[in-house]
N, C-alpha and C. Protein backbone atom coordinates (compact mmCIF):
# COMPACT_ATOMS: atom_id res chain seq x y z
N UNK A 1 77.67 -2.54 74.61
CA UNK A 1 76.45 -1.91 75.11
C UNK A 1 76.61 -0.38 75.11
N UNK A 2 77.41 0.22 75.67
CA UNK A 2 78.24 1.59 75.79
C UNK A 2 78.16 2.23 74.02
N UNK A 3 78.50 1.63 73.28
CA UNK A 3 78.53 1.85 72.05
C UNK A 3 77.53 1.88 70.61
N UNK A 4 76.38 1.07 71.39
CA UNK A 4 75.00 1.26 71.25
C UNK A 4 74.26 2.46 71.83
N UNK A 5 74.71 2.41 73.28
CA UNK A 5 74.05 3.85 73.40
C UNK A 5 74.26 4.84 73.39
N UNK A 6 75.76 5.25 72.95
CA UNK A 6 76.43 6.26 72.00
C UNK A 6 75.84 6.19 70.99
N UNK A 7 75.39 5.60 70.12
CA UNK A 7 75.04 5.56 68.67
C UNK A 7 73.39 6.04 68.51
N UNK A 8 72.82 5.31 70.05
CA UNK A 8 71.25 5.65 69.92
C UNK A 8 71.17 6.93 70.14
N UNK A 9 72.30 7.82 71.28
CA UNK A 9 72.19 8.96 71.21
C UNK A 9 72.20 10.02 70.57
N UNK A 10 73.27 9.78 69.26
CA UNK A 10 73.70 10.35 68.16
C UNK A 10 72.80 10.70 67.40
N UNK A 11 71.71 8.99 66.93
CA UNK A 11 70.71 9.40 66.34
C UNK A 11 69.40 10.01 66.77
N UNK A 12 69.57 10.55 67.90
CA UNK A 12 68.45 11.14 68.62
C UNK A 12 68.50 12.90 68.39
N UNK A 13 70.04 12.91 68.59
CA UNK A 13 70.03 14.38 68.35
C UNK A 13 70.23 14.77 66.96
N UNK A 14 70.76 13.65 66.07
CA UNK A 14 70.77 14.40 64.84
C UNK A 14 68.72 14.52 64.44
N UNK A 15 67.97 13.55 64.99
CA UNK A 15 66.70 13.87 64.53
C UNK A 15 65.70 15.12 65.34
N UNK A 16 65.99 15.26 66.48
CA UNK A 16 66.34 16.20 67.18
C UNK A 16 66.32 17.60 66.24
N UNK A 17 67.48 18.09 66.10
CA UNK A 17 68.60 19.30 64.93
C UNK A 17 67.44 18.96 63.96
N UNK A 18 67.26 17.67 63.24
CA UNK A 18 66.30 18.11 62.58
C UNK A 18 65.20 18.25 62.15
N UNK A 19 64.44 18.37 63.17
CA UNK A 19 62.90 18.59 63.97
C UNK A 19 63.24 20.39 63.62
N UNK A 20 63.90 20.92 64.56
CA UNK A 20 64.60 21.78 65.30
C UNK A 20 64.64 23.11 63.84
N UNK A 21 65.39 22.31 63.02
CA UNK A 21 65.70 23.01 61.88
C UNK A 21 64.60 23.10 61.49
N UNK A 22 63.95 22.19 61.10
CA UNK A 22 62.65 22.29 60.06
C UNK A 22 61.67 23.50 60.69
N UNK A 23 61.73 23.65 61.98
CA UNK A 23 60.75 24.94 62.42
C UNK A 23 61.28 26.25 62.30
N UNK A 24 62.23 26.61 62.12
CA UNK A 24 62.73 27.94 61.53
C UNK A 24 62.61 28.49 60.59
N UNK A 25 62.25 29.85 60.21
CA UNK A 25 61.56 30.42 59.27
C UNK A 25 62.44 30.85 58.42
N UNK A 26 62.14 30.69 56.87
CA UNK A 26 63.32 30.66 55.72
C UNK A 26 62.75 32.26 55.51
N UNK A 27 64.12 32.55 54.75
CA UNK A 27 63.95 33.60 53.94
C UNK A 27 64.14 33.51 52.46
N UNK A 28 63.77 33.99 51.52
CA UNK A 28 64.16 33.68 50.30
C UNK A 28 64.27 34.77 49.62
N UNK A 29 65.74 35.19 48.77
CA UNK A 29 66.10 36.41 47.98
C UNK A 29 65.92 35.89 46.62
N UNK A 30 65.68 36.57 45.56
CA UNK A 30 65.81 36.10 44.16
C UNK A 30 66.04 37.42 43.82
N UNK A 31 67.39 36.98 42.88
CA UNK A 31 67.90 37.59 42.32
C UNK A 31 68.53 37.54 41.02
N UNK A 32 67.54 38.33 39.94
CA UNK A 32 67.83 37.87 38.23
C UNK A 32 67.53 36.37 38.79
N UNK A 33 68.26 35.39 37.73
CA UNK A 33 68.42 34.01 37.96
C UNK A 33 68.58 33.32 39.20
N UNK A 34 69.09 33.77 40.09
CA UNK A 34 70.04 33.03 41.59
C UNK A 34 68.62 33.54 42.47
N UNK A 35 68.17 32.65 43.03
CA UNK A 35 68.03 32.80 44.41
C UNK A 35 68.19 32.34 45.39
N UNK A 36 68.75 32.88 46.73
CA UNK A 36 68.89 32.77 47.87
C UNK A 36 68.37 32.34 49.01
N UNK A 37 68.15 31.34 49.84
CA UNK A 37 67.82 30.83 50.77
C UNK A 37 68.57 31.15 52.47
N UNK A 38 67.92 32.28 52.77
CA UNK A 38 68.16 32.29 54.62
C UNK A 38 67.48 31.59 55.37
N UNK A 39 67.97 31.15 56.30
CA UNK A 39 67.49 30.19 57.59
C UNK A 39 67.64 31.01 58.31
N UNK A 40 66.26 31.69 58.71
CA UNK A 40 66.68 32.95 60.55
C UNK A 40 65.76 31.89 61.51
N UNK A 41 66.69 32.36 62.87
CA UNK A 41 66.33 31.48 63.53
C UNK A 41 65.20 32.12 64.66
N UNK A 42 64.57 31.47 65.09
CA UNK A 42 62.23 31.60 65.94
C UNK A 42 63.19 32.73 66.84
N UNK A 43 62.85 34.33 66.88
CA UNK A 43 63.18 35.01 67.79
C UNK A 43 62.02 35.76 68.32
N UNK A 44 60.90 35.10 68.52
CA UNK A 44 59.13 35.43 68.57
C UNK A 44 59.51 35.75 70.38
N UNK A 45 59.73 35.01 71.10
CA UNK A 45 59.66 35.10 72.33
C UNK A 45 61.08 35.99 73.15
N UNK A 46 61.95 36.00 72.13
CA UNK A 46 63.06 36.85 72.70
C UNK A 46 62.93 38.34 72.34
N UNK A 47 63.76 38.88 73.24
CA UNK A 47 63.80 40.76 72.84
C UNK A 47 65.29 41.06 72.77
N UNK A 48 65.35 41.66 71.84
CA UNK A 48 67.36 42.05 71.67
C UNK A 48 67.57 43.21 73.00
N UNK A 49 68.32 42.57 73.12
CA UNK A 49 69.14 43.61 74.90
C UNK A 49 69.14 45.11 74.11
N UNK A 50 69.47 45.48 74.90
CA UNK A 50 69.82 47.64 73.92
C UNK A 50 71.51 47.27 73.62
N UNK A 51 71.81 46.79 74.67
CA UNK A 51 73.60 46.67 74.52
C UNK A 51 74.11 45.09 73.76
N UNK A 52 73.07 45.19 72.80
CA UNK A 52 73.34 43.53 71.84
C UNK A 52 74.90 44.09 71.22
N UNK A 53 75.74 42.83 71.25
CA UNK A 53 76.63 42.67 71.53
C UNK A 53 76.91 41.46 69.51
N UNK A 54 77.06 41.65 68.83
CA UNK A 54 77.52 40.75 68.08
C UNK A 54 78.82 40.07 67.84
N UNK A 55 79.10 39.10 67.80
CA UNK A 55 80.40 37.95 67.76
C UNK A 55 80.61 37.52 66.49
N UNK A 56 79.85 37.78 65.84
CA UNK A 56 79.67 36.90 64.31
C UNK A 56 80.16 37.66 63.40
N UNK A 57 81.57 37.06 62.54
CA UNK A 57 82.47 38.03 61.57
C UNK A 57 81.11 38.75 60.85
N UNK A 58 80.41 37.99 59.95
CA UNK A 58 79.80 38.20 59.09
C UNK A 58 78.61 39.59 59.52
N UNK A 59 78.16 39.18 60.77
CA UNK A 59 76.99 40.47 61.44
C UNK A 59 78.00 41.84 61.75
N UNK A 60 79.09 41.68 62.20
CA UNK A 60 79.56 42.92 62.31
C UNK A 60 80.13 43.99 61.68
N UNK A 61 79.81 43.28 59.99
CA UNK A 61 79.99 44.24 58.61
C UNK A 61 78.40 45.00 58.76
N UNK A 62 77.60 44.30 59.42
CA UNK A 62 76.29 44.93 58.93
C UNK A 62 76.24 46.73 60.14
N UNK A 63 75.68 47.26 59.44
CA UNK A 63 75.54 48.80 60.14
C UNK A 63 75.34 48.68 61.40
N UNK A 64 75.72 49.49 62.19
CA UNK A 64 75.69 49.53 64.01
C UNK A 64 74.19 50.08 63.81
N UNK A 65 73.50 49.35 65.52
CA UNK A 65 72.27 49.68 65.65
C UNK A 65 72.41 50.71 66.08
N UNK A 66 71.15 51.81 65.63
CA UNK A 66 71.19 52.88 66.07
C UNK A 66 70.82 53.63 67.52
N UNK A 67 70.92 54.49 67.91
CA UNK A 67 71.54 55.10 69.30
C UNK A 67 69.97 54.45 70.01
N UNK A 68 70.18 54.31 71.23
CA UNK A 68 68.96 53.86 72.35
C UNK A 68 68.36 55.48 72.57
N UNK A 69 66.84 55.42 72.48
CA UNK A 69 66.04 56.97 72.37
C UNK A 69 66.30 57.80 73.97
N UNK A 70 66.58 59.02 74.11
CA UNK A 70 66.82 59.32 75.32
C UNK A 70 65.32 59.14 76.12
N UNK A 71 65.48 58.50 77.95
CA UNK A 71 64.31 58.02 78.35
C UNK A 71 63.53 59.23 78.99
N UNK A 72 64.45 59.76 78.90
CA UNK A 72 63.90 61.31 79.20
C UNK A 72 63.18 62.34 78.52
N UNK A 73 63.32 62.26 77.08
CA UNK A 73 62.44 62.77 76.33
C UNK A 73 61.26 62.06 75.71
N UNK A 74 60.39 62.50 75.29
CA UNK A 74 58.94 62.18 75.10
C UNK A 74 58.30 62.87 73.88
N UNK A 75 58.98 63.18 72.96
CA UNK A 75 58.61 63.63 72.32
C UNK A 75 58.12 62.92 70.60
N UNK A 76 56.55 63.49 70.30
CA UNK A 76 56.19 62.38 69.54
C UNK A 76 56.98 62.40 67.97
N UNK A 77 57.97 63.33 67.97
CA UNK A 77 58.71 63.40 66.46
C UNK A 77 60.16 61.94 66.85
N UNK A 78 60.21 62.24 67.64
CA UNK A 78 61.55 60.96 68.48
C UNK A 78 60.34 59.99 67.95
N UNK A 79 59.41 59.54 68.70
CA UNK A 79 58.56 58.17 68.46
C UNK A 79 58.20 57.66 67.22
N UNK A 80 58.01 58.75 66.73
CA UNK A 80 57.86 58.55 64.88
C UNK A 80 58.96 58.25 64.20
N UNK A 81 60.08 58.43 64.26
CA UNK A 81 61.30 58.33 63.77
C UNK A 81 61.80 56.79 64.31
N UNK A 82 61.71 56.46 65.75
CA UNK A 82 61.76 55.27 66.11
C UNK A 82 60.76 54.18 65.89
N UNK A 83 59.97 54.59 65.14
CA UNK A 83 58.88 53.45 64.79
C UNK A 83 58.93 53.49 63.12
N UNK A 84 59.74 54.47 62.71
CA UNK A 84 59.85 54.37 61.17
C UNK A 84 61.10 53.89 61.06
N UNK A 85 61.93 53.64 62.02
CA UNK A 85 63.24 52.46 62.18
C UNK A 85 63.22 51.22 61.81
N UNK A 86 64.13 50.58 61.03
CA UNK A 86 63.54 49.25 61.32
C UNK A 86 64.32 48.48 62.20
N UNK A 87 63.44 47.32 62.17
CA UNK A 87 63.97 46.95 63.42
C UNK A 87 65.07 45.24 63.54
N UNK A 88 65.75 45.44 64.38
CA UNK A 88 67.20 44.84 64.07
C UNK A 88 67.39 43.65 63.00
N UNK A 89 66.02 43.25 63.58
CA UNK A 89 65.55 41.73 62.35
C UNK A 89 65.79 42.14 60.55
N UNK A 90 65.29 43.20 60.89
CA UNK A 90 65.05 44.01 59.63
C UNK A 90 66.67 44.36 58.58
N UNK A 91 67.00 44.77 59.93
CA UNK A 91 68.34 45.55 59.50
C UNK A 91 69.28 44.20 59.50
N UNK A 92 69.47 43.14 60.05
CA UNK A 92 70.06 41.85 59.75
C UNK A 92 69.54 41.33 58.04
N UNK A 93 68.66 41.83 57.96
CA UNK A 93 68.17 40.78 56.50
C UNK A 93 68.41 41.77 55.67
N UNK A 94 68.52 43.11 55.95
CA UNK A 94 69.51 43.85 55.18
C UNK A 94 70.93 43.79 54.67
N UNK A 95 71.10 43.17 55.78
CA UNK A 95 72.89 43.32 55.67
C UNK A 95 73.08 41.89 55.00
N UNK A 96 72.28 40.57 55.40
CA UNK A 96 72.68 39.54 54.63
C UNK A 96 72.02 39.76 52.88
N UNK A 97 71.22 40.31 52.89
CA UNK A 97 71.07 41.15 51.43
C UNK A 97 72.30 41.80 50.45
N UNK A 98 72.98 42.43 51.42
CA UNK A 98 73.80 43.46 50.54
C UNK A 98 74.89 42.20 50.63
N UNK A 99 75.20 41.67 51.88
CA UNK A 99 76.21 41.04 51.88
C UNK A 99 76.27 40.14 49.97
N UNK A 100 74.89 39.40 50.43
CA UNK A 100 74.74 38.42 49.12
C UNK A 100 74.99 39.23 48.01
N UNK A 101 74.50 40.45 47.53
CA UNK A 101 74.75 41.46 46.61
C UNK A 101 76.54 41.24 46.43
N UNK A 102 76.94 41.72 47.64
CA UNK A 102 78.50 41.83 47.34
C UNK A 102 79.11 40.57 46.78
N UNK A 103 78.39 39.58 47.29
CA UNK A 103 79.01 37.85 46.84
C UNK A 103 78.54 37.51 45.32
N UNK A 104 77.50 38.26 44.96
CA UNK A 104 77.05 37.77 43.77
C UNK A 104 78.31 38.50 42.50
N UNK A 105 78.23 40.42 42.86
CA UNK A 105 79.43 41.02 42.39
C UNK A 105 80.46 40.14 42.44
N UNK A 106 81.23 39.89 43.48
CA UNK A 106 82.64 39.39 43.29
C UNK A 106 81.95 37.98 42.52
N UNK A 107 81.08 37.44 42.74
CA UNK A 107 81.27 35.91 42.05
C UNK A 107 80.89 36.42 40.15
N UNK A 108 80.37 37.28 39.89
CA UNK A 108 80.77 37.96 38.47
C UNK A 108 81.91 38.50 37.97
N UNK A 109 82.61 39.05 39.10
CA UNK A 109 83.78 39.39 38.57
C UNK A 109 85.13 37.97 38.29
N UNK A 110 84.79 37.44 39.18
CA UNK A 110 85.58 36.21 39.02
C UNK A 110 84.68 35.25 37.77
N UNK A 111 83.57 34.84 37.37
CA UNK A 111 83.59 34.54 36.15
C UNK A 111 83.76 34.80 35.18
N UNK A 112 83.65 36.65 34.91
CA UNK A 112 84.66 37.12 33.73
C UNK A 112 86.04 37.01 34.07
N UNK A 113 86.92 36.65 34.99
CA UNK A 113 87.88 36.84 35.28
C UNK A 113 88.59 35.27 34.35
N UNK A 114 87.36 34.57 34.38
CA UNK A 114 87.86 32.86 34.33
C UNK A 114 87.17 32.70 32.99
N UNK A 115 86.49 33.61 32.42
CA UNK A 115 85.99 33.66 31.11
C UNK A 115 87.15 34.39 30.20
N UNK A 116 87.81 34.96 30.60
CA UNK A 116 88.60 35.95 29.84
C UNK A 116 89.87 34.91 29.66
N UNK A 117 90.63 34.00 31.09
CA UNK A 117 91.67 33.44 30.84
C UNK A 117 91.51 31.95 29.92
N UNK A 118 90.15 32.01 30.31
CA UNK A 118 89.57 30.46 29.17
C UNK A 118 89.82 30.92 27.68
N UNK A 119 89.26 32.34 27.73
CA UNK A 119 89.66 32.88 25.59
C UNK A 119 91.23 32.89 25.36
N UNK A 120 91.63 33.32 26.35
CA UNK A 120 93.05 33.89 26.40
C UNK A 120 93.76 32.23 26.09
N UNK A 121 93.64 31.23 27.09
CA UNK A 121 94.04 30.24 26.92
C UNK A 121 93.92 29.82 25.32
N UNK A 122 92.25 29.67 25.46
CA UNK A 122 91.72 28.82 23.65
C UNK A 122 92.84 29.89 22.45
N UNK A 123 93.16 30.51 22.76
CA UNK A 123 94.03 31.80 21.30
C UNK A 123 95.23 31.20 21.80
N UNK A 124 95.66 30.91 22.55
CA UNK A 124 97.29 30.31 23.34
C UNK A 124 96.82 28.89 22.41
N UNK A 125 96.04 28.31 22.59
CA UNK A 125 96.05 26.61 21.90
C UNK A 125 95.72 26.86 20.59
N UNK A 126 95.02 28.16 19.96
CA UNK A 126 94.78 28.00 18.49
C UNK A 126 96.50 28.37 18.17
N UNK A 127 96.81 29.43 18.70
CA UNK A 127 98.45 29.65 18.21
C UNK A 127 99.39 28.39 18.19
N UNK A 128 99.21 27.87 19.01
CA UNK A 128 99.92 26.18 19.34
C UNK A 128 99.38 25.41 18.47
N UNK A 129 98.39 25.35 17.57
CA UNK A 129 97.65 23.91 16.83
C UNK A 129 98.16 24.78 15.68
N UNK A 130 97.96 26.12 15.23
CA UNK A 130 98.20 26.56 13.36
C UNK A 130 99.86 26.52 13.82
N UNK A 131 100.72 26.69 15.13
CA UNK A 131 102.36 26.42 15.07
C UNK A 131 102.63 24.91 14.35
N UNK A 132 101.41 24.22 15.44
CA UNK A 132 102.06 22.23 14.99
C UNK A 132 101.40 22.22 13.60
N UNK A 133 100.81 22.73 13.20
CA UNK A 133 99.94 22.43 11.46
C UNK A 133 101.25 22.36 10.85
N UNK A 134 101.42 23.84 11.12
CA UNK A 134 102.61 24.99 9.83
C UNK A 134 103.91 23.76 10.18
N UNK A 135 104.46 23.58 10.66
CA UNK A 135 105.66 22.60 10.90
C UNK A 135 105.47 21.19 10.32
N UNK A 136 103.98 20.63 10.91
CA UNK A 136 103.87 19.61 9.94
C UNK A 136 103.23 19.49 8.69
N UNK A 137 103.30 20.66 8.42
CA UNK A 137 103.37 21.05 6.96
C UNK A 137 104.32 20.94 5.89
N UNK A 138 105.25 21.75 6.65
CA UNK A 138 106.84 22.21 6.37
C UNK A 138 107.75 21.12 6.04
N UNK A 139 107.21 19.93 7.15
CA UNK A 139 107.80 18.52 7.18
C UNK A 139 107.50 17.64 5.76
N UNK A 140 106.15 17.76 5.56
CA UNK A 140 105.60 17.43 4.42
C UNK A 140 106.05 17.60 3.24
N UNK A 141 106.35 18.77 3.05
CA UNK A 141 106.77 19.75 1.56
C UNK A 141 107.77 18.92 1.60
N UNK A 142 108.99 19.30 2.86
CA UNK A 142 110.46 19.22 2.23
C UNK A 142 110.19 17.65 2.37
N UNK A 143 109.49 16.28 2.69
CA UNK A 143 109.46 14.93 2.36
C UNK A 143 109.27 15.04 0.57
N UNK A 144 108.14 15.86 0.45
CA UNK A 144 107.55 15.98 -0.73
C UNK A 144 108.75 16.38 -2.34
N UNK A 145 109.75 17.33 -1.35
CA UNK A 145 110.62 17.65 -2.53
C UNK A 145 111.60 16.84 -2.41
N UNK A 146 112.24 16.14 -1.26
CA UNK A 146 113.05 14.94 -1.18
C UNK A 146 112.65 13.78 -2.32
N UNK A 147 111.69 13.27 -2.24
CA UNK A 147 110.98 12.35 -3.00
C UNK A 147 110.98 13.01 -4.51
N UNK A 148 110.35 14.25 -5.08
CA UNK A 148 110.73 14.42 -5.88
C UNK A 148 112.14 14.66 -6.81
N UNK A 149 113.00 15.27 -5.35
CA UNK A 149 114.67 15.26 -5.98
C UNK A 149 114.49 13.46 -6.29
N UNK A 150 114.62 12.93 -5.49
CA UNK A 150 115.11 11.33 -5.68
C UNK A 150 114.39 11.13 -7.26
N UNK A 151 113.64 10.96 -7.02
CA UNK A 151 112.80 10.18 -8.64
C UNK A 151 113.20 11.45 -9.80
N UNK A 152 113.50 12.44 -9.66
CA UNK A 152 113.88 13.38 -11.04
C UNK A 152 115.37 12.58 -11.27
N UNK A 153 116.53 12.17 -9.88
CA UNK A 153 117.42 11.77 -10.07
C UNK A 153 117.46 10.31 -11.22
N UNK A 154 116.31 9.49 -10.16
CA UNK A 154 116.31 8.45 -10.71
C UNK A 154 115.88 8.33 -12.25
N UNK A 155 115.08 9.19 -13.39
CA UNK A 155 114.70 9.44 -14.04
C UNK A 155 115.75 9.81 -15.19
N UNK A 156 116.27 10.55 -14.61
CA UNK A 156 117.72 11.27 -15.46
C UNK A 156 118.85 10.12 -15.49
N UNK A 157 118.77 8.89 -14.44
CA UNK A 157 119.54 8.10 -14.35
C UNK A 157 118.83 7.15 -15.61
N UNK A 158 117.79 6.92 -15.63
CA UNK A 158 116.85 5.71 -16.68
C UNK A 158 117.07 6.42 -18.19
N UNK A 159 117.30 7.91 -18.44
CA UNK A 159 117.45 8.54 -19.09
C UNK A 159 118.77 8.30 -20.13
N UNK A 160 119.84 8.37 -19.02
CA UNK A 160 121.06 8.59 -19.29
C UNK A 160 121.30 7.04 -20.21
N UNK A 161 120.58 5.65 -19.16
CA UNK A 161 121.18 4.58 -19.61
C UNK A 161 119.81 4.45 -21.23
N UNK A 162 119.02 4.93 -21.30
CA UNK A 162 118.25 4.60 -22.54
C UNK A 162 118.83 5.37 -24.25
N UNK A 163 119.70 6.17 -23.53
CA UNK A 163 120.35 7.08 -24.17
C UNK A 163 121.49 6.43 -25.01
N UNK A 164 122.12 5.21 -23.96
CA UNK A 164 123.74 4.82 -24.15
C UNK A 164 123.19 3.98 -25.10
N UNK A 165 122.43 3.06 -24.21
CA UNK A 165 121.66 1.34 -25.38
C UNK A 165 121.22 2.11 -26.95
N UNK A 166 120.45 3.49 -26.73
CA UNK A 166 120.24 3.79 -27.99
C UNK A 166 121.98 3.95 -29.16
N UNK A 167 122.67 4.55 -28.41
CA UNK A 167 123.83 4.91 -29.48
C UNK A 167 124.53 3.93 -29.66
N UNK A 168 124.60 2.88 -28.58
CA UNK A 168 125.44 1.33 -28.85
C UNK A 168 124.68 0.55 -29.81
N UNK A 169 123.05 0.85 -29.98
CA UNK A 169 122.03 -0.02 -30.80
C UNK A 169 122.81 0.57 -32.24
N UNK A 170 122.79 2.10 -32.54
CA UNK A 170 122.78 2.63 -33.40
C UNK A 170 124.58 2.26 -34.20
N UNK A 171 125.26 2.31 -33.06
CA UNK A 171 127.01 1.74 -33.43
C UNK A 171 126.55 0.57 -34.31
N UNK A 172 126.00 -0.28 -33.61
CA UNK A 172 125.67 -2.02 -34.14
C UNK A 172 125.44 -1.84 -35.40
N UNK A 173 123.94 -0.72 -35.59
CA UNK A 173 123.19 -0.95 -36.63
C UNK A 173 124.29 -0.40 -38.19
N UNK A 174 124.93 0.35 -37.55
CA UNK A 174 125.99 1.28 -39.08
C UNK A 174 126.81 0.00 -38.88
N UNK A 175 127.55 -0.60 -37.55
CA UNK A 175 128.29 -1.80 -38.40
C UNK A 175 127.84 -3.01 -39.46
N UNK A 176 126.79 -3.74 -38.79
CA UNK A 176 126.02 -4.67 -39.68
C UNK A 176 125.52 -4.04 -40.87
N UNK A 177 125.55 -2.49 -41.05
CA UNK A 177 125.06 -1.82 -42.53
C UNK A 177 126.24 -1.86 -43.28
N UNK A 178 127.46 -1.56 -42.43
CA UNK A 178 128.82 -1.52 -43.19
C UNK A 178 128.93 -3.14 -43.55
N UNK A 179 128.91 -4.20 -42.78
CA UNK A 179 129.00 -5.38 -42.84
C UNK A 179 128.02 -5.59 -44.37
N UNK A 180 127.15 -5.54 -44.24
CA UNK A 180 126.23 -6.12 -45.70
C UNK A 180 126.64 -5.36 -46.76
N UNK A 181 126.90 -4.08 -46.58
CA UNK A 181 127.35 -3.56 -48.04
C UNK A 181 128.95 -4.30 -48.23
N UNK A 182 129.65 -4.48 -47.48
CA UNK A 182 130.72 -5.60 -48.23
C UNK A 182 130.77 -6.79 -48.38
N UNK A 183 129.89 -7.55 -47.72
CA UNK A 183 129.25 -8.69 -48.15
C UNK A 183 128.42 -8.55 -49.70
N UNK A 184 127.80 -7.40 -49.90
CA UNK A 184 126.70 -7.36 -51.29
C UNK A 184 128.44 -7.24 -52.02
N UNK A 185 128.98 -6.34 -51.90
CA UNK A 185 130.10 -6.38 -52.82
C UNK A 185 130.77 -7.20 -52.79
N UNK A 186 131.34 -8.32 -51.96
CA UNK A 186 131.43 -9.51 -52.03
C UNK A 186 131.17 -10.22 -53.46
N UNK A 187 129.84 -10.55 -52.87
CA UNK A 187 129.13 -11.40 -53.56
C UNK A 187 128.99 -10.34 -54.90
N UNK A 188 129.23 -9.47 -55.49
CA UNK A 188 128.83 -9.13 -56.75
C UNK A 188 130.07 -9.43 -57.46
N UNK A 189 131.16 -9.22 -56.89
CA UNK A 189 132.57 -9.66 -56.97
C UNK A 189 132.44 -11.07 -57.44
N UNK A 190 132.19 -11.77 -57.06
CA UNK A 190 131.69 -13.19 -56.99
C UNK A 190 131.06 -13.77 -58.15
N UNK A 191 130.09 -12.82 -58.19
CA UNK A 191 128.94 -13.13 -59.63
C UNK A 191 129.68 -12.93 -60.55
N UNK A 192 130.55 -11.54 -60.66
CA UNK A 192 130.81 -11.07 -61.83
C UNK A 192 132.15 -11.89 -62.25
N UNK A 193 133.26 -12.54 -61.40
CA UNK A 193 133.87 -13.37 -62.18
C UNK A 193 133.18 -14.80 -62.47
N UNK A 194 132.37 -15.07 -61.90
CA UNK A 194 131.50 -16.71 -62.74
C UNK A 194 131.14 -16.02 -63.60
């Protein structure tokens, strides 16, 4: 039961927050391409103290408000100057302005930063892919002249033995030539005493 109405509560305030949210007045920066979305929050019924006090890292980069008008003077060049002021609302949506300015800078400088090591890298991997080409290139050739030593060997070897059969054919052929010419003389030997 306890744990139900923990849960009903939960969802009360998250719908709550966002009731809550939805009535706060946006701001919107555009800038080139990017624009920016502020959420300032309903300050219609409040008045900033003179001695406003900021806590917030981010507000206390923004410019100090300027001096409280002395209450003692009355003078209408003071009133004009304080009404050509703007006013703190003003000077907050300033500062989250420049701030965003400064975030957009650094977030350019860091994409050339990550554009430059991406080229730098891709020339690191083209040097690495024409290194592995050229090697398995290199590998290639000297397979290529291996293979050719072998078969010039083997060639000169088919060479050598077509060479021998020829001069052993040719031994044969002068013996069996020597052989028949003394056989023809033989036999004329032969004829001529019958």
């Amino acid at each position: 039961m306890g744990r139900l109405l923990a849960l009903a509560l939960a969802y009360l305030v998250y719908l709550s927050t966002a009731v809550i949210g939805s009535e706060k007045k946006q701001h919107r920066v555009q800038n080139g391409p990017c624009s920016y979305t502020f959420i300032l929050p309903e300050v219609e019924h409040c008045q900033p103290l003179k001695d406003f006090q900021v806590t917030n890292s981010l507000q206390r980069d923004s410019p100090p408000p300027p001096p409280a008008p002395d209450p003692g003077s009355s003078h209408p060049e003071q009133a004009k100057a304080q009404s050509a002021r703007p006013s703190w609302q003003e000077r907050k949506l300033e500062s989250l302005e420049s701030t965003t300015e400064k975030n957009r800078q650094w977030l350019q400088k860091l994409e050339r930063y990550i554009q430059e090591n991406l080229r730098s890298g891709m020339e690191e991997m083209k040097r690495n892919a024409v290194h592995t080409q050229t090697v398995a290139m290199l590998e290639i050739v000297t397979n290529l002249f291996s293979q050719s030593a072998e078969l010039t060997r083997k060639l000169t070897d088919v060479k050598t033995q077509v060479l021998n059969q020829t001069s052993r054919m040719e031994i044969q052929l002068l013996e069996y030539s020597l052989f028949t010419n003394r056989l023809e003389k033989h036999i004329l030997q032969q004829n001529q005493e019958i």
